[in-house]
N, C-alpha and C. Protein backbone atom coordinates (compact mmCIF):
# COMPACT_ATOMS: atom_id res chain seq x y z
N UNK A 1 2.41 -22.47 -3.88
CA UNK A 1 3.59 -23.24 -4.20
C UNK A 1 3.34 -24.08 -5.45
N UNK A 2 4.59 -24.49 -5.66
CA UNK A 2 4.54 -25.26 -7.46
C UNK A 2 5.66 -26.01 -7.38
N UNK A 3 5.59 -27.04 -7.39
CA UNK A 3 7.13 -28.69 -6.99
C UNK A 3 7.58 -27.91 -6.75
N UNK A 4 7.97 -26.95 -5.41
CA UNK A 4 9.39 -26.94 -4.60
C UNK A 4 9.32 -27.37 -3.08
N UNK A 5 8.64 -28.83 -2.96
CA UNK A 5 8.91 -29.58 -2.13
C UNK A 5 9.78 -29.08 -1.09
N UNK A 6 10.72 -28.85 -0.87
CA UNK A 6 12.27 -28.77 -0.46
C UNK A 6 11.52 -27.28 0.28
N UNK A 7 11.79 -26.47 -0.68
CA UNK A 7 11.35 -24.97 -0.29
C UNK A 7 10.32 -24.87 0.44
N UNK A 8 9.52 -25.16 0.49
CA UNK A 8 8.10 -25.18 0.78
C UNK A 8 8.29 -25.83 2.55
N UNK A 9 9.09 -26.33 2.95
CA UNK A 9 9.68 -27.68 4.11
C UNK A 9 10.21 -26.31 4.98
N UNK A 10 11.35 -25.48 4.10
CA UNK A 10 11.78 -24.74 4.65
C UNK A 10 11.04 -23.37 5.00
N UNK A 11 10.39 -23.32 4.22
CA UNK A 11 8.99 -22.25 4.68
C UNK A 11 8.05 -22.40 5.78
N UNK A 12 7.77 -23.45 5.73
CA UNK A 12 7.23 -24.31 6.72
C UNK A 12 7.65 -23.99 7.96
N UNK A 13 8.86 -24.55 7.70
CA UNK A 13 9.52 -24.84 9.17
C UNK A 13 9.60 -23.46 10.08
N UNK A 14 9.79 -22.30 9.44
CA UNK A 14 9.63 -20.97 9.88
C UNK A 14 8.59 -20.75 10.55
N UNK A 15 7.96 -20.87 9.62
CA UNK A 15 6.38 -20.65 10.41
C UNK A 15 5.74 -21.27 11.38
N UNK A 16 6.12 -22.63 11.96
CA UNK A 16 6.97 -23.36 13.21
C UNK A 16 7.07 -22.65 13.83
N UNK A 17 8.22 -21.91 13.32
CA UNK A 17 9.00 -21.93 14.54
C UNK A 17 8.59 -20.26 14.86
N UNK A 18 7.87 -19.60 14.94
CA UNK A 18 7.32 -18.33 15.01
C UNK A 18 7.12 -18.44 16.59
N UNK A 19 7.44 -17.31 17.23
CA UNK A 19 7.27 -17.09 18.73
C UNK A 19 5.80 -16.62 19.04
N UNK A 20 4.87 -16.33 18.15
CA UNK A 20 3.50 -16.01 18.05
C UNK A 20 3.06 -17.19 17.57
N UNK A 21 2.40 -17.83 18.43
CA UNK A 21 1.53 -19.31 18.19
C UNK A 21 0.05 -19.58 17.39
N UNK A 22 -0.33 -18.04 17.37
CA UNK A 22 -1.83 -18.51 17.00
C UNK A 22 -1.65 -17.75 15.57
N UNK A 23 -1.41 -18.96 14.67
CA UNK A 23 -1.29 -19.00 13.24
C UNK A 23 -2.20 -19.87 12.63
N UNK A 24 -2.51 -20.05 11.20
CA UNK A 24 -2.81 -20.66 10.54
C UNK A 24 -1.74 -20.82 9.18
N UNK A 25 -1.60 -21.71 8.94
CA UNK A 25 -0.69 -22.02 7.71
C UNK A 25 -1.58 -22.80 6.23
N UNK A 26 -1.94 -22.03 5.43
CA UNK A 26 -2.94 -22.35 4.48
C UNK A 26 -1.84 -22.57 3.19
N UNK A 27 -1.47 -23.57 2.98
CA UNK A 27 -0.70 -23.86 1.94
C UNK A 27 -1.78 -24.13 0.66
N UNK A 28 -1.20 -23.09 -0.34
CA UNK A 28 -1.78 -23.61 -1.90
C UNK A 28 -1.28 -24.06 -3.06
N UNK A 29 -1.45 -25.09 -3.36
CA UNK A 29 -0.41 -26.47 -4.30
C UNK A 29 -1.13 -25.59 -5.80
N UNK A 30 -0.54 -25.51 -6.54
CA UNK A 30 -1.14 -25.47 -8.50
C UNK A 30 -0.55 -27.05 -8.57
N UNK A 31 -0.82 -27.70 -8.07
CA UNK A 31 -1.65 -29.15 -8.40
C UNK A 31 0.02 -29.96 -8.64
N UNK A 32 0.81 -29.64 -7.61
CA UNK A 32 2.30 -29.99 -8.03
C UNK A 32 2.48 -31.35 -8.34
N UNK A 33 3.78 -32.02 -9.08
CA UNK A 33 3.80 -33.52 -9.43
C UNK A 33 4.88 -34.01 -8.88
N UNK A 34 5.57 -33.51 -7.54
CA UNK A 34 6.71 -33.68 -6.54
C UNK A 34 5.68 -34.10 -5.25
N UNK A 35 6.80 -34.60 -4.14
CA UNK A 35 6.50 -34.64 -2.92
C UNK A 35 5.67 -33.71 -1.97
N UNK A 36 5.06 -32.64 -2.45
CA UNK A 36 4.26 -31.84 -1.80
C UNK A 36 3.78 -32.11 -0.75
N UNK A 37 2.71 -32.93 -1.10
CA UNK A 37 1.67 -33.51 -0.35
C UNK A 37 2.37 -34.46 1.05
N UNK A 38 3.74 -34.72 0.98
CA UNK A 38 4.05 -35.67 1.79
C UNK A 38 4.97 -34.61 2.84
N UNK A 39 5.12 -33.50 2.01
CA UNK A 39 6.01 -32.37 3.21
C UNK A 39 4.70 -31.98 3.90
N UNK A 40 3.77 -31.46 3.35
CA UNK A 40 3.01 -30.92 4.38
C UNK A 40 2.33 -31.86 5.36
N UNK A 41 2.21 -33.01 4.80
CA UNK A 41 1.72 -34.60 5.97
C UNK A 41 2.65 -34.48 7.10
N UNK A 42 4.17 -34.65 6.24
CA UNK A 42 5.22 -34.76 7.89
C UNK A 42 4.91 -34.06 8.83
N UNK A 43 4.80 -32.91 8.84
CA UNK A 43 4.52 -31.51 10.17
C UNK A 43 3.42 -31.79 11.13
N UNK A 44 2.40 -33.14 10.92
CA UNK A 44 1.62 -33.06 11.85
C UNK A 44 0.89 -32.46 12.52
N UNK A 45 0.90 -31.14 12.01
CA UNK A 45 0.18 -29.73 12.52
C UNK A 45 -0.99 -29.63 12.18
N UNK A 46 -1.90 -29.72 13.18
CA UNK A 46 -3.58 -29.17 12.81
C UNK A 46 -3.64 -27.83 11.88
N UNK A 47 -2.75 -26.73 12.45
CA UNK A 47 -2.90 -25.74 12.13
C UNK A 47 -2.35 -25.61 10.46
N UNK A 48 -2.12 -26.63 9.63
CA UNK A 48 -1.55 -26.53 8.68
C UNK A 48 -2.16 -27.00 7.43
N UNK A 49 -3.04 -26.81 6.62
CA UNK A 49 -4.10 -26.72 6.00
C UNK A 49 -3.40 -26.74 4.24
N UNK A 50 -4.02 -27.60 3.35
CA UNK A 50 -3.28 -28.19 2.18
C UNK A 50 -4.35 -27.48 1.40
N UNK A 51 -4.41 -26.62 0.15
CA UNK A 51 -5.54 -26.38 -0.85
C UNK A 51 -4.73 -26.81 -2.19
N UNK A 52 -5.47 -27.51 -2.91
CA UNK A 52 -5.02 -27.74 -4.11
C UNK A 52 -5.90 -26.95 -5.14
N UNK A 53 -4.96 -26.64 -6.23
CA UNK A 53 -6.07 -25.44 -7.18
C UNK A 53 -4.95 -25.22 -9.16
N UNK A 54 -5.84 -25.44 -9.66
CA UNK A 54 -4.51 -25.28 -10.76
C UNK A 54 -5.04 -23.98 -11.52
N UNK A 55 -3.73 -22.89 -11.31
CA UNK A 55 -4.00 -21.31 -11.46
C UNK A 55 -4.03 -21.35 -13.06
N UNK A 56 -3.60 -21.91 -13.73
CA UNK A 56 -3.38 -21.60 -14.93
C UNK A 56 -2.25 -20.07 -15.33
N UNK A 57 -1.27 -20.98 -14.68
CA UNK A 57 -0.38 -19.13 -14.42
C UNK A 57 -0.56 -18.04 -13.67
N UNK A 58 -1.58 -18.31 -13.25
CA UNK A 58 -1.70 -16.95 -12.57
C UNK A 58 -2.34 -16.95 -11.15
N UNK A 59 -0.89 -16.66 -10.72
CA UNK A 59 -0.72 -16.89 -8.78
C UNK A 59 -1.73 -16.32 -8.25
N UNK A 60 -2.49 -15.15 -8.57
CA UNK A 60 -3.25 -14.52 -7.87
C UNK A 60 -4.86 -15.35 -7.19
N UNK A 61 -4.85 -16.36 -8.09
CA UNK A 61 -6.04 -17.45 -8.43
C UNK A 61 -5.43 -18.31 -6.57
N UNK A 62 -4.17 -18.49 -6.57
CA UNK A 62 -4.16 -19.43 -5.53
C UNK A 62 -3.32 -18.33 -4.23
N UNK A 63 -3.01 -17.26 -4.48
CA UNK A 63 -3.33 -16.09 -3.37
C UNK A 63 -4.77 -16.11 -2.57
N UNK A 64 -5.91 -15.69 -3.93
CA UNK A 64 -7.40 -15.49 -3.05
C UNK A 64 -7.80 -16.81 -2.64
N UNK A 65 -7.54 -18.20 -3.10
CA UNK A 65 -7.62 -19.21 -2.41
C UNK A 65 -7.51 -19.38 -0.67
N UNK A 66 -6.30 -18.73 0.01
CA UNK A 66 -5.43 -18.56 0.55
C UNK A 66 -6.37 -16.97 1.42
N UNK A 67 -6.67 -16.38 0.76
CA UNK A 67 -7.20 -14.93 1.16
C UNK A 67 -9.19 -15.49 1.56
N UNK A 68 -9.76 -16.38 1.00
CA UNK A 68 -11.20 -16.64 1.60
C UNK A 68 -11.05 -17.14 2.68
N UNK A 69 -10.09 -17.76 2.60
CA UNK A 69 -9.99 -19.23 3.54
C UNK A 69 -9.38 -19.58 5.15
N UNK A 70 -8.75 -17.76 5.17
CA UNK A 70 -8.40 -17.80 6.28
C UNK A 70 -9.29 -17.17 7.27
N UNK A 71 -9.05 -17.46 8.09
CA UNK A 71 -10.04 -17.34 9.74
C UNK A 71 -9.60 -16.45 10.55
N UNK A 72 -8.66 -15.78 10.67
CA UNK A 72 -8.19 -14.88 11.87
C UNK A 72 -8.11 -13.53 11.00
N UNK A 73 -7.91 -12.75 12.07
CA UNK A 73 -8.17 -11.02 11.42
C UNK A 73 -6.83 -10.80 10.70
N UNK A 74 -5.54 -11.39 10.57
CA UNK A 74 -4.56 -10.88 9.20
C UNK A 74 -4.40 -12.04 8.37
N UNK A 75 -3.95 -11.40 7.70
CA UNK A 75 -3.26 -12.13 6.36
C UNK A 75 -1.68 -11.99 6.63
N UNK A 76 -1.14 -12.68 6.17
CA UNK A 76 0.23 -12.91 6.20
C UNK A 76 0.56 -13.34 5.13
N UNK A 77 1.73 -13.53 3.41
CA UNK A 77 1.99 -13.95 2.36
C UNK A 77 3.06 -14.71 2.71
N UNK A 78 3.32 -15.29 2.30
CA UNK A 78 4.78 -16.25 2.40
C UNK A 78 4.94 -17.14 1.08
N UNK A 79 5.64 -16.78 -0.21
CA UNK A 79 5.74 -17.60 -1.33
C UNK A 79 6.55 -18.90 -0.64
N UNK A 80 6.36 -19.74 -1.64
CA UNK A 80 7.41 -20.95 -0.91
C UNK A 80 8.60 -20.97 -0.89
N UNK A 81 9.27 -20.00 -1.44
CA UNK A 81 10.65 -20.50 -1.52
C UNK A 81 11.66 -18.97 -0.71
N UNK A 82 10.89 -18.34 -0.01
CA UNK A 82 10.76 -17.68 1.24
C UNK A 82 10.81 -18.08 2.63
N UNK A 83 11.18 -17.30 3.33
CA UNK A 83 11.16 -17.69 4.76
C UNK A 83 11.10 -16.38 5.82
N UNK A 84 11.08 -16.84 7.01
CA UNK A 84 10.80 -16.10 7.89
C UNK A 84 11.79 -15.80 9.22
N UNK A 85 12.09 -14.99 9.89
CA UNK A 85 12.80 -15.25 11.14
C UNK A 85 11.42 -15.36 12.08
N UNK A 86 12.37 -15.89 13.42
CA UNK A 86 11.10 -16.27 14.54
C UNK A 86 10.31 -15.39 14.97
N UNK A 87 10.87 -14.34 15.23
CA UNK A 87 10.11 -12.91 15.48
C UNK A 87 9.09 -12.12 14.80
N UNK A 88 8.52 -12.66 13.31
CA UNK A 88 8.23 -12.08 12.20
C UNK A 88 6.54 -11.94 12.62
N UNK A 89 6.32 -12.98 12.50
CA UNK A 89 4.52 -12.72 13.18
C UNK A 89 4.52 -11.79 14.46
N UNK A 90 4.98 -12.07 15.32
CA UNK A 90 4.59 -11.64 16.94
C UNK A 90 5.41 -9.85 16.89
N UNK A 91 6.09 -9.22 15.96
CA UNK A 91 6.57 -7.99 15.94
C UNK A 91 5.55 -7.13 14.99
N UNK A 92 5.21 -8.19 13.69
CA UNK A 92 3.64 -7.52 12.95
C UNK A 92 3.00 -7.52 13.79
N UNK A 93 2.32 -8.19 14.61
CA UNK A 93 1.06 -8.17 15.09
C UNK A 93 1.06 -7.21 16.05
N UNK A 94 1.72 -6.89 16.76
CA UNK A 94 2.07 -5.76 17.70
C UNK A 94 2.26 -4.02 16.58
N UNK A 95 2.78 -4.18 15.92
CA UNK A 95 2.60 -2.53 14.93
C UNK A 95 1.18 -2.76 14.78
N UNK A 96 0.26 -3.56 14.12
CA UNK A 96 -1.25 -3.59 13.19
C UNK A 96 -1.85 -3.69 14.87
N UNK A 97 -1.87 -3.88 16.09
CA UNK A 97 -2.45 -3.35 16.93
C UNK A 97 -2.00 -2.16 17.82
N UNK A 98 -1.11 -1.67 17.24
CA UNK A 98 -1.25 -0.53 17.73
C UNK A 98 -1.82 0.59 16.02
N UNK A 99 -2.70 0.41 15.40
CA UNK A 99 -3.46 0.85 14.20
C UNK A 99 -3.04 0.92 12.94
N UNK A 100 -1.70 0.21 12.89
CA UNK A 100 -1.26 0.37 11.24
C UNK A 100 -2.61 -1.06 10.25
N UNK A 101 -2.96 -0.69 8.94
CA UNK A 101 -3.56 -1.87 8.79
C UNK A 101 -2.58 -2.93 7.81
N UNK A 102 -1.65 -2.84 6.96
CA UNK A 102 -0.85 -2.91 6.30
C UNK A 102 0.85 -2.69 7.01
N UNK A 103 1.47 -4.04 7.19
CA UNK A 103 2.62 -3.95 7.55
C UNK A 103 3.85 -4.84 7.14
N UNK A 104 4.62 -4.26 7.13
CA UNK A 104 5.61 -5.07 5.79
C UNK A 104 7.07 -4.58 6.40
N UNK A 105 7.82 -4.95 5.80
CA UNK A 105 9.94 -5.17 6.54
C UNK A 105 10.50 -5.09 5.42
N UNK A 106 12.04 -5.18 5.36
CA UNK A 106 12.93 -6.06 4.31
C UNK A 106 12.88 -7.12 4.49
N UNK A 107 13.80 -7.78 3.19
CA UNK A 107 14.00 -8.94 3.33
C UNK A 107 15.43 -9.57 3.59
N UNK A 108 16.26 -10.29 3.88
CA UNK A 108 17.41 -10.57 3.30
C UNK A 108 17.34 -11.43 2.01
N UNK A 109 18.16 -11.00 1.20
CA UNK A 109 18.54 -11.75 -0.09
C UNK A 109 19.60 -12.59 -0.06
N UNK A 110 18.90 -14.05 -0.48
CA UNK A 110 19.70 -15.45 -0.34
C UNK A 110 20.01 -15.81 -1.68
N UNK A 111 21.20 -16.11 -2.03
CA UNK A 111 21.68 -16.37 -3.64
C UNK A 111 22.19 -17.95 -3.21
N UNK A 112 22.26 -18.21 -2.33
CA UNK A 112 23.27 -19.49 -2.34
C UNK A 112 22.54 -20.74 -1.10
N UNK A 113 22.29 -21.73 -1.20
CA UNK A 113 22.21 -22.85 -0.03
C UNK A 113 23.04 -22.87 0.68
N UNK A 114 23.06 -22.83 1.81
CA UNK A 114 24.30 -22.30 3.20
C UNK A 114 24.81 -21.52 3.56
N UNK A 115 24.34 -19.99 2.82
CA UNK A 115 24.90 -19.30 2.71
C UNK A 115 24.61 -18.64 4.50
N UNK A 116 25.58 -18.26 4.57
CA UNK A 116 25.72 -17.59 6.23
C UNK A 116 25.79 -16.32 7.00
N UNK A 117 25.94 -15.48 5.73
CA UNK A 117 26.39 -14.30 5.83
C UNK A 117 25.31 -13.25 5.30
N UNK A 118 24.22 -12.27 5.47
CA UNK A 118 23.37 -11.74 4.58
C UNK A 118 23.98 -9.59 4.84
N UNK A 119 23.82 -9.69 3.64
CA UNK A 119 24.02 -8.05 3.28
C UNK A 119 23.40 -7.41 2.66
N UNK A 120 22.67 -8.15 1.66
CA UNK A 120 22.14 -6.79 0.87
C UNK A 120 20.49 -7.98 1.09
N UNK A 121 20.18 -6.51 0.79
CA UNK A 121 18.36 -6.51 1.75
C UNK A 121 17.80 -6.27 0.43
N UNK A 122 15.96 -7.15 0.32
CA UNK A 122 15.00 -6.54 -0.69
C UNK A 122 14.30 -5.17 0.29
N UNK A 123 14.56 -3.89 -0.44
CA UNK A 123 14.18 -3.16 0.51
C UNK A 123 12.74 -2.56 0.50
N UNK A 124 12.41 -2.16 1.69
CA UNK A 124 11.09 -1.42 1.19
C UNK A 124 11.21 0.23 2.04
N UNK A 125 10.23 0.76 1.98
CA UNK A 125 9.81 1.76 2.36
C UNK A 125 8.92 2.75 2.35
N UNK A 126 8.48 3.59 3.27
CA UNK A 126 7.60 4.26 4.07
C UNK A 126 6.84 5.03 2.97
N UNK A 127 5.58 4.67 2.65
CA UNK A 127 5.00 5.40 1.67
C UNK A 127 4.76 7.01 2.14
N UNK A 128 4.66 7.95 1.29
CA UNK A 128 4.29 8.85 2.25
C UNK A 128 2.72 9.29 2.89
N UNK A 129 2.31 9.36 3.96
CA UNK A 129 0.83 9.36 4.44
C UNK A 129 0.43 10.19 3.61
N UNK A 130 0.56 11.14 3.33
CA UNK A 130 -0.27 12.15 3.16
C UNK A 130 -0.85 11.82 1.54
N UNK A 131 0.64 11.32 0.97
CA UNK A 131 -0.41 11.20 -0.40
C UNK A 131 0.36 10.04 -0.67
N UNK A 132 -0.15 8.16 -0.35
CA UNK A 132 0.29 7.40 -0.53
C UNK A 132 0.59 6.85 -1.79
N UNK A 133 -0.81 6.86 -2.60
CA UNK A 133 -0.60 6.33 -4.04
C UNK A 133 0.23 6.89 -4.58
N UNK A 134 0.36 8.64 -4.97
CA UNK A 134 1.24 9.10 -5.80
C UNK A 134 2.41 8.50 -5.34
N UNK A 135 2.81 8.89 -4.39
CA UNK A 135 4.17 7.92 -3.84
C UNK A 135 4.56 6.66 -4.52
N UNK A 136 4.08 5.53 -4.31
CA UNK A 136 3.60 4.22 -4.91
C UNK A 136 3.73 4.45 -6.17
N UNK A 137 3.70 5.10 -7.22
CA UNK A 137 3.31 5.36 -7.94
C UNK A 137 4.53 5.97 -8.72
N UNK A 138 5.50 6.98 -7.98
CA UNK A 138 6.12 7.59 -8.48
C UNK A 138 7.69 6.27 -7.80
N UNK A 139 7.79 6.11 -7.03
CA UNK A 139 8.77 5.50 -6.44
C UNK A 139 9.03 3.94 -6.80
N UNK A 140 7.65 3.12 -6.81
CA UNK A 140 7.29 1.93 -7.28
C UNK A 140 6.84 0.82 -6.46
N UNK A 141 7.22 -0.10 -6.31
CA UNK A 141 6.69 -1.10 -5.24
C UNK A 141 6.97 -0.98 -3.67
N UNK A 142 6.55 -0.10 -2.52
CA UNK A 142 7.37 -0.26 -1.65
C UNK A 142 7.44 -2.09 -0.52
N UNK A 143 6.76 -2.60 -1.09
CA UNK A 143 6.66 -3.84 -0.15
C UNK A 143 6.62 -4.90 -0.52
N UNK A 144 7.75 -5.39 -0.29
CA UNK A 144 8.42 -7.18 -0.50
C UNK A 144 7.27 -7.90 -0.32
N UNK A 145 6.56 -8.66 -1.10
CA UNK A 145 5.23 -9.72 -0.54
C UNK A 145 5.78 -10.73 0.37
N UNK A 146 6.50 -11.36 0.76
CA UNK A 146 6.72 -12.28 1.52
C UNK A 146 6.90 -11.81 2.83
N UNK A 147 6.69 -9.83 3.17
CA UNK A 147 6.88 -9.73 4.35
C UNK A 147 5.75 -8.89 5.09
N UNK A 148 4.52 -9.13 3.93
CA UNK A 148 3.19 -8.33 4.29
C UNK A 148 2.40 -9.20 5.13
N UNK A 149 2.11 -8.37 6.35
CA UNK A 149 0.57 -8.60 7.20
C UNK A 149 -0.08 -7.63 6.78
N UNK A 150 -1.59 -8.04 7.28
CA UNK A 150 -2.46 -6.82 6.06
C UNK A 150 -3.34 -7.57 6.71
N UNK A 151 -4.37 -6.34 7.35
CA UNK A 151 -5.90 -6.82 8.08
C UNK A 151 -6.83 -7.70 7.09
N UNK A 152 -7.46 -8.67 7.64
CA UNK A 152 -8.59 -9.42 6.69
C UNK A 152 -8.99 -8.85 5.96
N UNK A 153 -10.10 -7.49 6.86
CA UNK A 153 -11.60 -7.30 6.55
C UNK A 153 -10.78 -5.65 5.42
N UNK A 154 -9.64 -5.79 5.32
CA UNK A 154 -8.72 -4.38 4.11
C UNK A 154 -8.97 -5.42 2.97
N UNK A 155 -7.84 -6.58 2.87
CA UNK A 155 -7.54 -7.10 1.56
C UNK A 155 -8.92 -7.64 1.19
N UNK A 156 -9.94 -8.37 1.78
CA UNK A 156 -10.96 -8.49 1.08
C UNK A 156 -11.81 -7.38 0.96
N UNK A 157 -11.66 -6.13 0.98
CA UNK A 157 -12.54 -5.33 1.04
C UNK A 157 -12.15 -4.89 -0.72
N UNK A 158 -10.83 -4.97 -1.28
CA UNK A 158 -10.72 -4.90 -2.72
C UNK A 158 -10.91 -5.82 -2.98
N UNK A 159 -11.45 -6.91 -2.59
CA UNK A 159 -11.57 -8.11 -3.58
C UNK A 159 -10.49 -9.21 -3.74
N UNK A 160 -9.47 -9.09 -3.00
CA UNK A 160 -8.44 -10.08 -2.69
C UNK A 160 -7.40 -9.55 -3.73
N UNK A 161 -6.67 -10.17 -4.23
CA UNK A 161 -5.57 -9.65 -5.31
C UNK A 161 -6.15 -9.81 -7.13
N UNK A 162 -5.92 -9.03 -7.52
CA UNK A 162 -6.54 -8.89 -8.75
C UNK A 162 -5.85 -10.19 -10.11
N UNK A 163 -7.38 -11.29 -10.41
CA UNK A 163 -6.31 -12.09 -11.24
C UNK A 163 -6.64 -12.19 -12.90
N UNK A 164 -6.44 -10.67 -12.77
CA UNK A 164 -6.36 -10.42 -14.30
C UNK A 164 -5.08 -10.32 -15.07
N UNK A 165 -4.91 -11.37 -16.11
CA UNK A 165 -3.55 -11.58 -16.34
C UNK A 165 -2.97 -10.68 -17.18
N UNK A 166 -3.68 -9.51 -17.08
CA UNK A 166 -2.62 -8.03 -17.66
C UNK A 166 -1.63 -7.65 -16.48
N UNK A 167 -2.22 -8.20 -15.20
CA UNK A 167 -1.07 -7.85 -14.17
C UNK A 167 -0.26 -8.98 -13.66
N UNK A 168 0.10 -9.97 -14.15
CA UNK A 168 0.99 -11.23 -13.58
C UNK A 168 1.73 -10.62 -13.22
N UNK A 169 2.67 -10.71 -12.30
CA UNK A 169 4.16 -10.40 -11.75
C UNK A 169 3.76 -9.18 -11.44
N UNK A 170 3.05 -8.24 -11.08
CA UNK A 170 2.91 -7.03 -10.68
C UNK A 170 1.28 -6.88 -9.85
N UNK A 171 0.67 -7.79 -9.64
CA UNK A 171 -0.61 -8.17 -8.86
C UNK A 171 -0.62 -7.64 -7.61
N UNK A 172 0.90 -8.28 -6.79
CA UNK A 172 0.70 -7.42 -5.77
C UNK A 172 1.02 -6.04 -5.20
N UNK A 173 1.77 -5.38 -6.27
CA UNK A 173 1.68 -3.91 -6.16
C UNK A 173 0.26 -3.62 -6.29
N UNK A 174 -0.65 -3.57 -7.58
CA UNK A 174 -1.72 -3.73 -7.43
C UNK A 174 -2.44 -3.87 -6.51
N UNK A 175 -2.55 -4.56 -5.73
CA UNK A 175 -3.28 -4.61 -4.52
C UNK A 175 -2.93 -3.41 -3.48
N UNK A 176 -1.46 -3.10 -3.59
CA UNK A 176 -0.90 -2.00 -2.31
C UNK A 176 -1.87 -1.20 -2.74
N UNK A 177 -1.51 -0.81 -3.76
CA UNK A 177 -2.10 0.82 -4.78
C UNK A 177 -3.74 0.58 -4.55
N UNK A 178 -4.49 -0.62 -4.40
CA UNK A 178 -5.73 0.07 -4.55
C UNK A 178 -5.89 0.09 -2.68
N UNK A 179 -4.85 -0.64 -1.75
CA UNK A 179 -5.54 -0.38 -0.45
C UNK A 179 -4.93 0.95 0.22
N UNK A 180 -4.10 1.80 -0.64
CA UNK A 180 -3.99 2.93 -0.29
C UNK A 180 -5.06 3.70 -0.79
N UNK A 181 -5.34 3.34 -1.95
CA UNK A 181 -6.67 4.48 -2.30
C UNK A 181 -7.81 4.66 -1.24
N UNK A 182 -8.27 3.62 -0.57
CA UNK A 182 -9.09 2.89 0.33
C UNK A 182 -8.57 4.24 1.98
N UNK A 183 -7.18 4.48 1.50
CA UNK A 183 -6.87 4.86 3.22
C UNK A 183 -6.28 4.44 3.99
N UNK A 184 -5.93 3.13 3.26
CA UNK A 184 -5.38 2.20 5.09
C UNK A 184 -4.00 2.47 5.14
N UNK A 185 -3.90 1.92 6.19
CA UNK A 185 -2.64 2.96 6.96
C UNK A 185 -1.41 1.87 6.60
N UNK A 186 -0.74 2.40 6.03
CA UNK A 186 0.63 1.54 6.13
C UNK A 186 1.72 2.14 7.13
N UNK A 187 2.51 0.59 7.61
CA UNK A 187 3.72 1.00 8.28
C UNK A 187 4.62 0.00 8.21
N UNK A 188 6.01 0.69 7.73
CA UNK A 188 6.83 0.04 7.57
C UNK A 188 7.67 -0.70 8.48
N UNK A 189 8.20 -1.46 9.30
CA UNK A 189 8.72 -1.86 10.47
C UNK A 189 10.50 -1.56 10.03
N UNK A 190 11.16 -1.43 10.65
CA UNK A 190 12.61 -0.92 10.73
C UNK A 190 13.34 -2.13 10.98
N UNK A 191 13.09 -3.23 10.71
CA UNK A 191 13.57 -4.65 11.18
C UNK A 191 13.67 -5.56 9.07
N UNK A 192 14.79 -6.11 9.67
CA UNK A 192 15.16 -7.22 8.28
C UNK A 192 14.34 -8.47 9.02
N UNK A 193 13.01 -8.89 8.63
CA UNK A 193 12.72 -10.36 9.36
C UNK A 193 12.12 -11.63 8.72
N UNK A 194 12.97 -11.66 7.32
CA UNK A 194 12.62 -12.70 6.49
C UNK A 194 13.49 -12.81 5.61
N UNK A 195 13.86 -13.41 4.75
CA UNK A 195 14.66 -14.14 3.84
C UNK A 195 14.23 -14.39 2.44
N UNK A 196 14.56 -13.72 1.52
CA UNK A 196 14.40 -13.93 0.28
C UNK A 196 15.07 -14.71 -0.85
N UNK A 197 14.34 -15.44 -1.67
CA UNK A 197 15.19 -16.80 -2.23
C UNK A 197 15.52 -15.92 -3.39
N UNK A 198 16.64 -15.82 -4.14
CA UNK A 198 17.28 -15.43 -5.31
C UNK A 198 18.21 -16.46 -5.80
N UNK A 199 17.84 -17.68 -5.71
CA UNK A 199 19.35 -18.37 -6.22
C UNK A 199 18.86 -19.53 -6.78
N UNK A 200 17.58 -19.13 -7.83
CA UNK A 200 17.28 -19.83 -9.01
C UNK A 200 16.09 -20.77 -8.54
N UNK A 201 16.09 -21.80 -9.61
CA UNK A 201 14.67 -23.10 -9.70
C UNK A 201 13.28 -22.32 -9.72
């Protein structure tokens, strides 16, 4: 996250409110000059963990922050100005134990504050097994980052997300593409269970 205070509250609060309890919430500040520090104080949550780090542009620096630092066997992404429905952890975690290692949804796309109504989805989809990269490759990104779980001992096994700034804004395709090379199994879930911010700041 980067001063969106506000956003970051509402990200938060998702991850709250998740019907799967055994989370960790590893928030990473690029050293913001807003209320940050005082949203993540309010929540009172042990489980909710503050890293401060200044990327110099480049998110991927406070991704692997975020990627050493966690303790349980997935990873989960959540930018700040993202969100989640309640179901979102506890429906991943159930596909990645039954052997997918890589698992990801749509999103809904939010243009407006209050908005009430959602229709059009960030979409993803089903790489093909047999030959994933070309897929990836030929088709393009299939997976929204704000809706990836992805086993520990996969994403650190490339090295966390790559923060070489020939790939800004495209890092985490990058990462799909090299953990398909690797083998791991992706699966797409058939469920919309997060919320995507499109409506500026």
């Amino acid at each position: 996250t980067y001063n969106r205070a506000r956003d970051l509250e509402r990200a938060l609060k998702s991850v709250v409110a998740q019907t799967y309890p055994h989370w960790e919430a590893l928030v990473v500040d690029n050293s913001s000059a807003d209320d940050t520090d005082e949203v993540v104080a309010s929540f009172h949550d042990p489980r909710i963990t503050l890293f401060k780090v200044q990327n110099q542009g480049v998110i991927a620096v406070s991704r692997n922050v975020g990627i050493r630092n966690a303790r349980g066997g997935y990873v989960a992404f959540l930018d700040s100005d993202d969100w989640w429905s309640p179901e979102k952890l506890k429906i991943s975690i159930e596909y990645l134990q039954r052997g997918a290692d890589i698992v990801f949804h749509d999103l809904w796309r939010v243009t407006r504050i209050g908005q009430q109504r959602y229709r059009k989805r960030a979409k993803s989809y089903q790489p093909d097994a047999a030959s994933p990269v070309s897929d990836l490759m030929i088709r393009g990104n299939a997976l929204p980052n704000s809706s990836v779980v992805v086993r520990s001992e996969c994403i650190r096994a490339i090295g966390g997300v790559s923060e070489d700034r020939n790939l800004i804004s495209v890092e985490d395709y990058d990462a799909w593409l090299r953990l398909a090379e690797r083998g791991d199994r992706f699966r797409r879930i058939d469920s919309c269970l997060g919320y995507y911010w499109q409506g500026g700041g």
